[in-house]
N, C-alpha and C. Protein backbone atom coordinates (compact mmCIF):
# COMPACT_ATOMS: atom_id res chain seq x y z
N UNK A 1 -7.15 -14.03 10.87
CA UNK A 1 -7.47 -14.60 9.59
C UNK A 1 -6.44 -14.13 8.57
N UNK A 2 -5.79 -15.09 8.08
CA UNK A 2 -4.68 -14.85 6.42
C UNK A 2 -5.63 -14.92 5.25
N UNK A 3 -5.08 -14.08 4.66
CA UNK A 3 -6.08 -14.40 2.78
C UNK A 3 -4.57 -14.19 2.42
N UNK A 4 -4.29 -14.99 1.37
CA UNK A 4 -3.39 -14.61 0.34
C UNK A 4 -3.96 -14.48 -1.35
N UNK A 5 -3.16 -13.77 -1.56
CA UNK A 5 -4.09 -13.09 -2.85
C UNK A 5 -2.90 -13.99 -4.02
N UNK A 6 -3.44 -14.52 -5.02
CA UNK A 6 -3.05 -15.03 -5.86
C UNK A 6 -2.20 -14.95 -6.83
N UNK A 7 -2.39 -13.76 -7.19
CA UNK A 7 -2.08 -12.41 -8.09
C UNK A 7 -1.33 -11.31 -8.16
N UNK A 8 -0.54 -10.45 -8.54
CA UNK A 8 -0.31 -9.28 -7.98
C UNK A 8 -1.51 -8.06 -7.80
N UNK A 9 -2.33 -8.83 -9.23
CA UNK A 9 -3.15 -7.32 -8.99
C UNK A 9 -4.52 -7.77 -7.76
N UNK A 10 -4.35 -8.96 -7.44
CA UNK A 10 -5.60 -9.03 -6.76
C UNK A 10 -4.80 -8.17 -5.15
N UNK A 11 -3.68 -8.90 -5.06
CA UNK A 11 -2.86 -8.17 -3.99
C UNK A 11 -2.49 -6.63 -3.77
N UNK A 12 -2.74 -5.54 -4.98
CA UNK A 12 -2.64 -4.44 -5.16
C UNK A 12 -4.33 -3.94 -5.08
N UNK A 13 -5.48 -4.41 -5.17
CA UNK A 13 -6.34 -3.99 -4.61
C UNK A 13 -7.37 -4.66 -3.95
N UNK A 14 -6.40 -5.18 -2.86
CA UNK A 14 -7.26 -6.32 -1.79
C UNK A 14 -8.14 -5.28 -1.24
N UNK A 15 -7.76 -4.28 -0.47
CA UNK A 15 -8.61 -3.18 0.41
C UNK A 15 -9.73 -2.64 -0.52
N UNK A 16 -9.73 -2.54 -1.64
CA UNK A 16 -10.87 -2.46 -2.29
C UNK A 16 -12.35 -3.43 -2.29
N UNK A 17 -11.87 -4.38 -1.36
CA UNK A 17 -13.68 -5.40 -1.64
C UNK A 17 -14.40 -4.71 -0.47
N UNK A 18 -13.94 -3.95 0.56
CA UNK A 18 -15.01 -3.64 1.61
C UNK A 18 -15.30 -2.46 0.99
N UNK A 19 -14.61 -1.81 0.17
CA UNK A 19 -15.49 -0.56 0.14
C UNK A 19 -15.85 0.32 0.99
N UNK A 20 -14.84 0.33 2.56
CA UNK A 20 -15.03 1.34 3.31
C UNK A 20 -14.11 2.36 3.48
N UNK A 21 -13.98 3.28 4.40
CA UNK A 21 -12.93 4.18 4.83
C UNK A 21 -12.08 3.35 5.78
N UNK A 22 -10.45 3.88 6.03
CA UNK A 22 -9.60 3.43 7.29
C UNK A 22 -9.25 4.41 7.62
N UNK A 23 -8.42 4.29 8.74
CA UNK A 23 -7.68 5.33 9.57
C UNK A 23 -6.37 5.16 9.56
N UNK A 24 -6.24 3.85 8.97
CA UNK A 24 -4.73 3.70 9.21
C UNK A 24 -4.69 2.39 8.03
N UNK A 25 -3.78 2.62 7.29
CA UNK A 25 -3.93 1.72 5.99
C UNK A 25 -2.23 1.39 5.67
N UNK A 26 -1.63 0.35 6.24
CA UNK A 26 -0.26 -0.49 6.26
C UNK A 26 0.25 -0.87 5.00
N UNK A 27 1.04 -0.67 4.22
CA UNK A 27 1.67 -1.10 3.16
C UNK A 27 2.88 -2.04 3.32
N UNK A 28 2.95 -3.14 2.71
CA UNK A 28 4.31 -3.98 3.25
C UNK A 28 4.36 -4.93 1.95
N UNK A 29 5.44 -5.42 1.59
CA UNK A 29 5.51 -6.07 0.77
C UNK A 29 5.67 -6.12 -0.67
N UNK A 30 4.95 -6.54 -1.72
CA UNK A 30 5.32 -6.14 -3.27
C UNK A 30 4.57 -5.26 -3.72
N UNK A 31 4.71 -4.71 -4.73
CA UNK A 31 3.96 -3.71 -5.66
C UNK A 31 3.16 -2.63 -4.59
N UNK A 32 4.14 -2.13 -3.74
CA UNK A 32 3.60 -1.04 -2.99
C UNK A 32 3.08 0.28 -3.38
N UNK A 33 3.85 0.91 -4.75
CA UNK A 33 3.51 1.74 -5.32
C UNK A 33 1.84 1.84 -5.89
N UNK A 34 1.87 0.51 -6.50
CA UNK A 34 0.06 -0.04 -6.98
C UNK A 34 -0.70 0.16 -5.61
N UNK A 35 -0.34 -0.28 -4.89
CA UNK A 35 -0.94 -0.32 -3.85
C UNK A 35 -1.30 1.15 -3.19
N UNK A 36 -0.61 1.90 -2.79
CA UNK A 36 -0.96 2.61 -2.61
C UNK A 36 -1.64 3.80 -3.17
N UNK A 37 -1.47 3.52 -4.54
CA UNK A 37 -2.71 3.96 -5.52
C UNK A 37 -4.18 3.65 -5.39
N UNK A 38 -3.61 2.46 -4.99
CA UNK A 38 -5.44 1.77 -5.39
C UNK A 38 -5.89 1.97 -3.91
N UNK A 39 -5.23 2.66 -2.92
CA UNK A 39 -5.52 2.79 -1.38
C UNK A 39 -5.64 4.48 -1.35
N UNK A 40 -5.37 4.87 -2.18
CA UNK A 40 -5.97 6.97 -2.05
C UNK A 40 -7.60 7.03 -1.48
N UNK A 41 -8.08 6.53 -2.42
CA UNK A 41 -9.54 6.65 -1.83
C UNK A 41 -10.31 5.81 -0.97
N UNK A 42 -9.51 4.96 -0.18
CA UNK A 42 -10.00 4.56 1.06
C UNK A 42 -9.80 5.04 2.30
N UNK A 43 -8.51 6.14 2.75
CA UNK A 43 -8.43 6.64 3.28
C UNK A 43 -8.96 7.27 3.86
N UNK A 44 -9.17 7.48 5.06
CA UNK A 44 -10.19 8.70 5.90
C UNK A 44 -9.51 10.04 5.65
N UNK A 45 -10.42 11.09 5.77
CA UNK A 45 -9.60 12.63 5.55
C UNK A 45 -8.19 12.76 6.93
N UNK A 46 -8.63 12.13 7.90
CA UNK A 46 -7.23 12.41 9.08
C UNK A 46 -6.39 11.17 9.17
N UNK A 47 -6.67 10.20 8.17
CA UNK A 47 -6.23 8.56 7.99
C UNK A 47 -4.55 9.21 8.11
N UNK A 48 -3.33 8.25 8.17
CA UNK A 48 -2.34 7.58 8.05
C UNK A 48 -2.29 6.79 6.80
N UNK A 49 -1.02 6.76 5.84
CA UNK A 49 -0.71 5.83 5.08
C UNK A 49 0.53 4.88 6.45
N UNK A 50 0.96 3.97 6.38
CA UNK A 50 2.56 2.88 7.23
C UNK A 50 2.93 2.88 6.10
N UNK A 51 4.08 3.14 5.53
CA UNK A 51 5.06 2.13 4.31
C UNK A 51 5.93 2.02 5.31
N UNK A 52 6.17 0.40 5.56
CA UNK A 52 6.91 -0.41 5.77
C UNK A 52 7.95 -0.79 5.55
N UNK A 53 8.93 -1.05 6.67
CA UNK A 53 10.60 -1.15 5.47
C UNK A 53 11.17 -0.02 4.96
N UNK A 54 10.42 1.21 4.56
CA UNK A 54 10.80 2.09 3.95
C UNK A 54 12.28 2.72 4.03
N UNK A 55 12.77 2.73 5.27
CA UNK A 55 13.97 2.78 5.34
C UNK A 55 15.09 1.94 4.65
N UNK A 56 14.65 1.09 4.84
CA UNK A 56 15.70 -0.19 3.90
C UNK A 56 15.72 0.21 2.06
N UNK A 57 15.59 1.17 1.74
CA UNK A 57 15.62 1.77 0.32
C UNK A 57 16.03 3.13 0.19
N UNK A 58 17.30 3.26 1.11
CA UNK A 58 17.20 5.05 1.28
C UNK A 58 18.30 5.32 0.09
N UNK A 59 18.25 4.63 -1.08
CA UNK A 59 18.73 5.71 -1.89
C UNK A 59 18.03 6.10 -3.32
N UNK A 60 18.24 7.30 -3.98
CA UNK A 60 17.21 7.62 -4.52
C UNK A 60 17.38 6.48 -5.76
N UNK A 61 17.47 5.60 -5.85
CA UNK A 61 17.06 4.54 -7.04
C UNK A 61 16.45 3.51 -5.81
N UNK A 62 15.88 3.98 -4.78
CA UNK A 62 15.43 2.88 -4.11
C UNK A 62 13.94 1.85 -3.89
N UNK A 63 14.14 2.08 -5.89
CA UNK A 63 13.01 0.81 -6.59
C UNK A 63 11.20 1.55 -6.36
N UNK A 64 10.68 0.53 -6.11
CA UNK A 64 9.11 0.61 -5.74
C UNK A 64 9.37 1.56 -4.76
N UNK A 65 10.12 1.14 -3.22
CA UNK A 65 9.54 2.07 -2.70
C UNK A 65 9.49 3.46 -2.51
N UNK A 66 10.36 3.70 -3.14
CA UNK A 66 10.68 5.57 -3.93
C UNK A 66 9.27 6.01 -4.48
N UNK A 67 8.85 4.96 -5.35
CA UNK A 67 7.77 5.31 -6.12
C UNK A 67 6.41 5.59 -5.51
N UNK A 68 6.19 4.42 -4.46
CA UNK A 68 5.27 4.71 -3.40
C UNK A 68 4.77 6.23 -2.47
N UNK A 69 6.37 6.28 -2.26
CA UNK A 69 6.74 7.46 -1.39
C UNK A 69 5.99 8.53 -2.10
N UNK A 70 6.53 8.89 -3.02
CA UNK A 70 5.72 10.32 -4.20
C UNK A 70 4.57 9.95 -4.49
C-alpha cells in the first residue's frame, strides 16, 4: 500500500497516526530532519533510526541531512 502525503508537514509526521512503538523507523526523502523529530518518540528503547542516502551529503554543509544526523 502507497499513501502520499500532500504536504510537507503531513509527510514529516505521517508515523504519528498509529501512535505506536517501532523497531526500526526508515527516513528517506525530504524534510528528514522534521522527520526525525517528530519520530523520537516512536521509537522502541532498542529501536534503529535508517537515514537513507546519508552518504551522498558527506560534507559538513551537507544540507538537511547533517541536520538529521545531530
Amino acid at each position: 500500500t502507497y499513501e502520499f502525503a500532500s504536504t510537507p508537514q503531513e509527510y514529516a509526521t505521517y508515523g504519528m497516526k498509529w501512535n505506536k512503538k517501532f523497531d526500526l523507523i526508515m527516513v528517506d526523502g525530504s524534510v528528514r530532519s522534521e522527520c526525525i523529530r517528530n519520530s523520537l518518540n516512536l521509537l522502541n528503547d532498542h529501536g534503529s533510526f535508517y537515514l537513507d542516502n546519508s552518504d551522498k551529503h558527506s560534507t559538513q554543509e551537507g544540507g538537511d541531512t547533517r541536520v538529521a544526523e545531530k
